[in-house]
C-alpha atoms as a PDB file:
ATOM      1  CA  UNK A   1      70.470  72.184  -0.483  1.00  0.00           C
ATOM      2  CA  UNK A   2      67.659  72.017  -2.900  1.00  0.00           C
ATOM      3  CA  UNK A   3      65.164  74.229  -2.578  1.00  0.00           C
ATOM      4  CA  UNK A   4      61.597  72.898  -0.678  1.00  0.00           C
ATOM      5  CA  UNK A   5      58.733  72.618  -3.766  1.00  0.00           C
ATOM      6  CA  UNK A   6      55.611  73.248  -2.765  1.00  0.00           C
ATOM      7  CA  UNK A   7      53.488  71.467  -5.945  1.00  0.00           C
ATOM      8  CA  UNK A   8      50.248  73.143  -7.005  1.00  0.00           C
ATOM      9  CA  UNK A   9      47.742  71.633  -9.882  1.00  0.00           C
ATOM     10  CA  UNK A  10      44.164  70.489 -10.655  1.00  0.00           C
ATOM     11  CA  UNK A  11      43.505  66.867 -10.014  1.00  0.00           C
ATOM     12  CA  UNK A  12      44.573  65.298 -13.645  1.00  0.00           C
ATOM     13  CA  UNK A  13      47.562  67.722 -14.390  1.00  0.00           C
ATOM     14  CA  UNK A  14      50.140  65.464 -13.777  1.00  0.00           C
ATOM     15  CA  UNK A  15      51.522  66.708 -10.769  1.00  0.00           C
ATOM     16  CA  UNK A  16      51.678  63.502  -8.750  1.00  0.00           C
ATOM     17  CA  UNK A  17      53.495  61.498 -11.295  1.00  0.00           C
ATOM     18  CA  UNK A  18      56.315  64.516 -11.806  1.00  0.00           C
ATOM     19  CA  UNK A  19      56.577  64.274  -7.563  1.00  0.00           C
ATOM     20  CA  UNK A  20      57.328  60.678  -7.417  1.00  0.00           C
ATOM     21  CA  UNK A  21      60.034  61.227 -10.220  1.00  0.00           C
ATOM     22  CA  UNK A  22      61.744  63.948  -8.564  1.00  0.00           C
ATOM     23  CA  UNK A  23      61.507  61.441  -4.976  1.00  0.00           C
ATOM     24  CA  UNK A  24      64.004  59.866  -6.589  1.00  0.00           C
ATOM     25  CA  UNK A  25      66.283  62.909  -7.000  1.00  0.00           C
ATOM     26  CA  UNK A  26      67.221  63.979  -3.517  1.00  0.00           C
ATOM     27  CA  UNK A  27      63.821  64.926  -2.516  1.00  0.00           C
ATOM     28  CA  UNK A  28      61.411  63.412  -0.039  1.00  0.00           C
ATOM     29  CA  UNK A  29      57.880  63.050  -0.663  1.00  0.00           C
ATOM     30  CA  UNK A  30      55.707  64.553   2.089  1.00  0.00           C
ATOM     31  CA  UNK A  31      51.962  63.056   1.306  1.00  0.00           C
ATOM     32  CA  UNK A  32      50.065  64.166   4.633  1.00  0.00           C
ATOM     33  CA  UNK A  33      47.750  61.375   4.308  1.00  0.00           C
ATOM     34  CA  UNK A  34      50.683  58.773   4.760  1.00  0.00           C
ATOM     35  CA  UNK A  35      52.101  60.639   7.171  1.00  0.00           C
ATOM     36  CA  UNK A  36      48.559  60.643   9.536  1.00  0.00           C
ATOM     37  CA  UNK A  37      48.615  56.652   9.401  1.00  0.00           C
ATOM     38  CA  UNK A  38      52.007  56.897  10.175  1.00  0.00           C
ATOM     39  CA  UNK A  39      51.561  58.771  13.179  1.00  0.00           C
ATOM     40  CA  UNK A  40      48.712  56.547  14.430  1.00  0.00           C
ATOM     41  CA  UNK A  41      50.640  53.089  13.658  1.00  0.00           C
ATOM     42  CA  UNK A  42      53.331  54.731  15.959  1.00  0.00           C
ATOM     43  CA  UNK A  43      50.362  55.508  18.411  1.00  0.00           C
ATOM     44  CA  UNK A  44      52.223  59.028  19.838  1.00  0.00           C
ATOM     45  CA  UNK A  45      50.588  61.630  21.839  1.00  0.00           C
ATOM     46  CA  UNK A  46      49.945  63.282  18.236  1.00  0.00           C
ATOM     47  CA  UNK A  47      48.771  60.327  16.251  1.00  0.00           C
ATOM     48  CA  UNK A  48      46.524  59.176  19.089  1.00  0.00           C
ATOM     49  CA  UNK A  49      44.919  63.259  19.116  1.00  0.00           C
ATOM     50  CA  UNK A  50      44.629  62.240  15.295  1.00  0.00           C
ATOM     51  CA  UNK A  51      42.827  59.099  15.441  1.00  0.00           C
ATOM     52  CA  UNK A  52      40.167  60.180  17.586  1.00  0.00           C
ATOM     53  CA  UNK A  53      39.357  62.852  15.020  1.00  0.00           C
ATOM     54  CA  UNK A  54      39.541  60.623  12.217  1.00  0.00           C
ATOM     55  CA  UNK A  55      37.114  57.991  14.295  1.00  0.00           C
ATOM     56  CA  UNK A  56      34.479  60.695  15.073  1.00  0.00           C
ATOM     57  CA  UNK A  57      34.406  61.114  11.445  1.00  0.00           C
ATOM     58  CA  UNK A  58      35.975  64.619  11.481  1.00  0.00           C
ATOM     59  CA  UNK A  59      38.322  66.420   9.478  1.00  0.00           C
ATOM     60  CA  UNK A  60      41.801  67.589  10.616  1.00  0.00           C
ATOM     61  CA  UNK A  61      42.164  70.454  11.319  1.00  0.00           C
ATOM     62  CA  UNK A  62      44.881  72.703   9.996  1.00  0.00           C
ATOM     63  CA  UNK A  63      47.054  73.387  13.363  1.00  0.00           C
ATOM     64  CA  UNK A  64      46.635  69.417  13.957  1.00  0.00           C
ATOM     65  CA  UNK A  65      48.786  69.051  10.472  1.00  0.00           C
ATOM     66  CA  UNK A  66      51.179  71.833  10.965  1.00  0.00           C
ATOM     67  CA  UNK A  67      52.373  69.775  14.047  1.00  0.00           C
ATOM     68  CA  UNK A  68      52.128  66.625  12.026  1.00  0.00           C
ATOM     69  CA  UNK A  69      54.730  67.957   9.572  1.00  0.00           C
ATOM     70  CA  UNK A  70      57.114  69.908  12.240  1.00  0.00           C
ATOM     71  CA  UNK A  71      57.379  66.301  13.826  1.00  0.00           C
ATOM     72  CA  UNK A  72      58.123  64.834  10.995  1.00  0.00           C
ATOM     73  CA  UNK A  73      59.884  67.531   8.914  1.00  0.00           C
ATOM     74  CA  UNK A  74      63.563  68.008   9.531  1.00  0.00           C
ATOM     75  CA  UNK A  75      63.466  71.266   7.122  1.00  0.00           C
ATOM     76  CA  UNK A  76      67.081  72.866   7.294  1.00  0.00           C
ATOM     77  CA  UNK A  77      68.089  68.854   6.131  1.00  0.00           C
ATOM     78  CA  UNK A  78      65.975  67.519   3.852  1.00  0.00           C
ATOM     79  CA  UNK A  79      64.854  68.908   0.762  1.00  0.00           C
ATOM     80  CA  UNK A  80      60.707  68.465   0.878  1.00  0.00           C
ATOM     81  CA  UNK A  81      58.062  68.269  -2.053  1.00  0.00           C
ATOM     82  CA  UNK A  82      54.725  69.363  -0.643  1.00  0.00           C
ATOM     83  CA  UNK A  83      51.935  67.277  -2.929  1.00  0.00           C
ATOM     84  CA  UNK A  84      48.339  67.906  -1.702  1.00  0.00           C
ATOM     85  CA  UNK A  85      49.453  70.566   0.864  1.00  0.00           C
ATOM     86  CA  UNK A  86      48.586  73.790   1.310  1.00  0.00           C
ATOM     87  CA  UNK A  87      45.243  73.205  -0.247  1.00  0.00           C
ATOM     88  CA  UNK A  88      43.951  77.042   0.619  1.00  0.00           C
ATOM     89  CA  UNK A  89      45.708  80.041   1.063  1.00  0.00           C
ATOM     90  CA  UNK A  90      45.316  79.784   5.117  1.00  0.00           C
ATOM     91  CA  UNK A  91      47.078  76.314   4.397  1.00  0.00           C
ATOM     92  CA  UNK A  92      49.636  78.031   2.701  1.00  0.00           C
ATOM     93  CA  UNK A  93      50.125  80.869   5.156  1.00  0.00           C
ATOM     94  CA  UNK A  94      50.792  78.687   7.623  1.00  0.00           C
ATOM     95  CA  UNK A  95      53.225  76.244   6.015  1.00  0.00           C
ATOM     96  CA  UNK A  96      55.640  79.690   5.182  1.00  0.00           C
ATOM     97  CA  UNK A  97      55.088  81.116   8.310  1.00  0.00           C
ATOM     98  CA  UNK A  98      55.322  78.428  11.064  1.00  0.00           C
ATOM     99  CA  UNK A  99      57.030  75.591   8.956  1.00  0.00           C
ATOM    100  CA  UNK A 100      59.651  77.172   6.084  1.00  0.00           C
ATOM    101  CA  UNK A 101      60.221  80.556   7.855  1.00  0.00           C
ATOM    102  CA  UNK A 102      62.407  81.944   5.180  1.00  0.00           C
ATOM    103  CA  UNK A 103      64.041  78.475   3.481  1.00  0.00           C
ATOM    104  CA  UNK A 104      64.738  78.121  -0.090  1.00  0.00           C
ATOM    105  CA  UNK A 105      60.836  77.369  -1.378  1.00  0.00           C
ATOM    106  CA  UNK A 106      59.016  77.173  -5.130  1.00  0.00           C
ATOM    107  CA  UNK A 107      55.836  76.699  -5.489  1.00  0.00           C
ATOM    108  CA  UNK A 108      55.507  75.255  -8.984  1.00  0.00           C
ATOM    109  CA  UNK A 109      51.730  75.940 -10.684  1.00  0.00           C
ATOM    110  CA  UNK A 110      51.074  73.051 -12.957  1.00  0.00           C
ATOM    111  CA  UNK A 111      49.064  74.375 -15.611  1.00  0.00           C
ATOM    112  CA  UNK A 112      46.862  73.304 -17.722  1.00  0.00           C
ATOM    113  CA  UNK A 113      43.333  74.157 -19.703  1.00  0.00           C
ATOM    114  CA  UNK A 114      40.185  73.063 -18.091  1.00  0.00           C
ATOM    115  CA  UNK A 115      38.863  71.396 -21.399  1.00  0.00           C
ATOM    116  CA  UNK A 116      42.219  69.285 -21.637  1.00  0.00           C
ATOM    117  CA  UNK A 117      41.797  68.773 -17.708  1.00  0.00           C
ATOM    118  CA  UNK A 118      38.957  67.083 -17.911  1.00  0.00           C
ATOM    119  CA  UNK A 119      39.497  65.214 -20.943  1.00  0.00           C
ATOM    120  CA  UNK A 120      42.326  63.621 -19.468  1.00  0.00           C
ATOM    121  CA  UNK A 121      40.308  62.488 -16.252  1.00  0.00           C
ATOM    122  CA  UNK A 122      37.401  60.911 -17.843  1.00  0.00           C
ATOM    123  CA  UNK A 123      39.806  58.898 -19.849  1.00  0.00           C
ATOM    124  CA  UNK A 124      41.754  57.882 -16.691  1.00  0.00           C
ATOM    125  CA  UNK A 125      41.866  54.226 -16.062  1.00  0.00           C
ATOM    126  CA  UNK A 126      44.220  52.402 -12.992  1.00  0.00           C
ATOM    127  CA  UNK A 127      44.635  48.874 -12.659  1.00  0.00           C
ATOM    128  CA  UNK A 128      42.943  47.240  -9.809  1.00  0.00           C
ATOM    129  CA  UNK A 129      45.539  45.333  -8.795  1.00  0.00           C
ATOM    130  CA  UNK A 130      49.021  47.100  -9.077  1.00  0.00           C
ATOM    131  CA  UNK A 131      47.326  50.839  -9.214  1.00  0.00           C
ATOM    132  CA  UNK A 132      49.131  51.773 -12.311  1.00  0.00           C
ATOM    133  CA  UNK A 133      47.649  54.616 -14.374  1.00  0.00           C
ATOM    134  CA  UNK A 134      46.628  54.817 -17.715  1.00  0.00           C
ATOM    135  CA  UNK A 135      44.952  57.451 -20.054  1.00  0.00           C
ATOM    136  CA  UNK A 136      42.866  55.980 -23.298  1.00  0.00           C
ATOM    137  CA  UNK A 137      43.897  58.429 -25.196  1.00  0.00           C
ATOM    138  CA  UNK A 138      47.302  59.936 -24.497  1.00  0.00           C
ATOM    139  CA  UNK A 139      49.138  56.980 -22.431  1.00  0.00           C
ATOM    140  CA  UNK A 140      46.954  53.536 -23.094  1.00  0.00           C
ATOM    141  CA  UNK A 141      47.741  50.058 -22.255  1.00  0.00           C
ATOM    142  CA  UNK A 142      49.752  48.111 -24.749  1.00  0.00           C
ATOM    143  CA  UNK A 143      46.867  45.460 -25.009  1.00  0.00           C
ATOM    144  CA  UNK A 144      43.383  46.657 -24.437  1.00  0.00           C
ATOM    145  CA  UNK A 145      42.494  46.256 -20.890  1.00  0.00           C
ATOM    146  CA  UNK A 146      45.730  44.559 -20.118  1.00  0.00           C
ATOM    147  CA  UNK A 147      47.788  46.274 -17.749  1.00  0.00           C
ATOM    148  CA  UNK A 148      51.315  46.729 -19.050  1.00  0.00           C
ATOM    149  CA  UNK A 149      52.935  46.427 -15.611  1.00  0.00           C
ATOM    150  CA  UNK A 150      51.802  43.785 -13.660  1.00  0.00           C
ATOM    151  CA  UNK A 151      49.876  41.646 -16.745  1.00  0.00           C
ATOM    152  CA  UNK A 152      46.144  41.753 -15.056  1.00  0.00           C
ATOM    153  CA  UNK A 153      42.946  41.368 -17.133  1.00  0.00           C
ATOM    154  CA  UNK A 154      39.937  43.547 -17.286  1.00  0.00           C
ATOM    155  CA  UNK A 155      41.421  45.273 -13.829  1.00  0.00           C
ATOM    156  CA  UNK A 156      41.709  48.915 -15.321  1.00  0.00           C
ATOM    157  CA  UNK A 157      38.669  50.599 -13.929  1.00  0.00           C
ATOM    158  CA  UNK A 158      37.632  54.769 -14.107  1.00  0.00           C
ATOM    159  CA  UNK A 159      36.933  55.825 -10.548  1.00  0.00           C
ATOM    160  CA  UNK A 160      33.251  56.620 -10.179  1.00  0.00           C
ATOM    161  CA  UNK A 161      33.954  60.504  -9.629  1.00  0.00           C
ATOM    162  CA  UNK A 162      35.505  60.537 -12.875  1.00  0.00           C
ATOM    163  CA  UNK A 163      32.900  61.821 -14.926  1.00  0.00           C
ATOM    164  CA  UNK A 164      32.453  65.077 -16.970  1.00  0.00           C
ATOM    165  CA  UNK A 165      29.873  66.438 -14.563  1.00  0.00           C
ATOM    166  CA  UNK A 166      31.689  66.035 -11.243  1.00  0.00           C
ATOM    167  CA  UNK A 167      35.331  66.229 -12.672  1.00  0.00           C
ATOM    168  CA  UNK A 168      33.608  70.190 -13.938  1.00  0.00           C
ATOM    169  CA  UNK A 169      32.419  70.879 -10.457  1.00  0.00           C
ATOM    170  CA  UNK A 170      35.823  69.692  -8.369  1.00  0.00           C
ATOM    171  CA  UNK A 171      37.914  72.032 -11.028  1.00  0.00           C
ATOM    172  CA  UNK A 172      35.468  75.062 -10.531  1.00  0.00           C
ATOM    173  CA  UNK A 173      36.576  74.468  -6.869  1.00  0.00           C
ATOM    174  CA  UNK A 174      39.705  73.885  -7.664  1.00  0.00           C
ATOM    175  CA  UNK A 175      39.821  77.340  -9.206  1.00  0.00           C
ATOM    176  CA  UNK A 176      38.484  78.799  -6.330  1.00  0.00           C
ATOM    177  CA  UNK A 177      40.849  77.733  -3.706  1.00  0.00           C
ATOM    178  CA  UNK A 178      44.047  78.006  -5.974  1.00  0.00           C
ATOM    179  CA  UNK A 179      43.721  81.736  -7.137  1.00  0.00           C
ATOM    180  CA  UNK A 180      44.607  82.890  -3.804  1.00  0.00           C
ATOM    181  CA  UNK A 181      47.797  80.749  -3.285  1.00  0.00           C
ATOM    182  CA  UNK A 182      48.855  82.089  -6.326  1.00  0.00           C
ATOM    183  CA  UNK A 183      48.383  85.352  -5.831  1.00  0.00           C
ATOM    184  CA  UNK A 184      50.259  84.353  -2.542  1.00  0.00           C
ATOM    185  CA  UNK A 185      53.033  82.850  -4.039  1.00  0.00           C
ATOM    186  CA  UNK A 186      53.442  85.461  -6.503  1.00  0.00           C
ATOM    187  CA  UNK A 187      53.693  88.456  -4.591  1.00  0.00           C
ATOM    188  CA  UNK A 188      56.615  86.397  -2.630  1.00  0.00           C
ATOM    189  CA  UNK A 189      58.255  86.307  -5.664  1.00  0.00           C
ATOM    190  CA  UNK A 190      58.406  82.427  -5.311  1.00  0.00           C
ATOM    191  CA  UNK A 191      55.933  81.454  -8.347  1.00  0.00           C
ATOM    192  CA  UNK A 192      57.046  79.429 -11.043  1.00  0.00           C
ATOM    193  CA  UNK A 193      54.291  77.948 -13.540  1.00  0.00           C
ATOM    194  CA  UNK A 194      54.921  74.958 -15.762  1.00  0.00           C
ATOM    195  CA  UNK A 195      52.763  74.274 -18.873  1.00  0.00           C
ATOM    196  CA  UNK A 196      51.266  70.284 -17.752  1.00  0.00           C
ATOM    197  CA  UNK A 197      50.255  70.577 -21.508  1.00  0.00           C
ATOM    198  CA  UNK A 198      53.246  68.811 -22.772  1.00  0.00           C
ATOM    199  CA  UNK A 199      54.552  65.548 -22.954  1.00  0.00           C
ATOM    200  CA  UNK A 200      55.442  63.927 -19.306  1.00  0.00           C
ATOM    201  CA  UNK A 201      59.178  63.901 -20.156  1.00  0.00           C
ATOM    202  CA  UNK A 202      59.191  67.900 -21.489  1.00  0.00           C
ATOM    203  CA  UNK A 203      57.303  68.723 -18.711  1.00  0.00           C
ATOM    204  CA  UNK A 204      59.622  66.765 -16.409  1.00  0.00           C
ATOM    205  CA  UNK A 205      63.192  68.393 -18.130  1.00  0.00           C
ATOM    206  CA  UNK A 206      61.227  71.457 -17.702  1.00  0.00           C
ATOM    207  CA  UNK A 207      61.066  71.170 -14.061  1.00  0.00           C
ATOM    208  CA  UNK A 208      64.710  70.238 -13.497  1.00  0.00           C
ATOM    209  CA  UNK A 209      65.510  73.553 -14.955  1.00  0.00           C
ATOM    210  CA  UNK A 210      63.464  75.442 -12.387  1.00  0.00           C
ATOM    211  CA  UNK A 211      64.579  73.940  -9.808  1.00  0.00           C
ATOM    212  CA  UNK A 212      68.207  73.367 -10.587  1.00  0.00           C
END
């Protein structure tokens, strides 16, 4: 079996595109958020516990995800990308320790410079209507302000958080938060860093050869 990929990278790094390609090569996408309205559509003991958090307007909590992905996770089975989680290195303890205990894992490190970070966010634009992505410099639409997939006008729109000044502030947190998971991940001998620099398809070929 394939071993489980725990994805690390700074909003804009490309990590989210490079998990939905390898979905389609014998892994399963775990995205916690889907998997909380999940839980609540099927209205168990667990997702109604989450949706009274959620309608008090709280967060949840760490232990109220770990049992979100052990019902949900058949790990000795299923070969798992984990996009978005751990986000800290608690988060990260506790996915190795009461979740993986001891399978195959990577935790790939997308990196990439914070100048070239945020240039790529503030020139981030996703269609309206079918959410496809675009970046005005490095991937644009064929047409200006035509999207190439589903043909809409005038529908690709930057999100309103995707300026210079608070795209600088989330990375500085970023930073923060992800220096301790790799430090974490290193000392387990299970760090492998990828340079997001590079074209989607290098970067891509470049992950099929860590993980082969």
């Amino acid at each position: 079996m394939k071993p489980h990929l725990i994805i690390l990278g700074a909003p804009g790094s490309g990590k989210g595109t490079q998990a939905s390609r390898l979905a389609g090569k014998g892994y399963r996408h775990i995205s916690t958020g889907d998997l909380l309205r999940s839980e609540i559509a099927k209205n168990t003991e667990l997702g109604q516990k989450v949706s009274g958090i959620l309608s008090r307007g709280d967060l949840v909590d760490d232990n109220t995800v770990m049992a979100l992905l052990k019902a949900n996770c058949d790990i000795n089975m299923v070969s798992y990308i984990f996009d978005g989680f751990p986000r800290n290195v608690v988060q990260a303890e506790m996915l190795d320790t009461q979740l993986l205990q001891g399978c195959n894992s990577i935790a790939v490190y997308y990196k990439l410079e914070p100048g070239v970070l945020i240039d790529r966010i503030v020139n981030r634009r996703t269609c309206a209507k079918c959410g496809e992505i675009y970046n005005l410099n490095t991937k644009p639409p064929m047409k200006s302000n035509v999207c190439d997939k589903c043909g809409s006008i005038n529908e690709l729109k930057q999100r309103k958080d995707d300026t210079q000044e608070v795209v600088s502030n989330r990375l500085k947190i970023f930073a923060d938060t992800v220096n301790p998971m790799l430090l974490f991940y290193k000392a387990k001998g299970a760090l492998v860093e990828i340079d997001a620099s590079k074209p989607e398809d290098e970067v891509f070929d470049n992950l099929e050869k860590v993980i082969c």
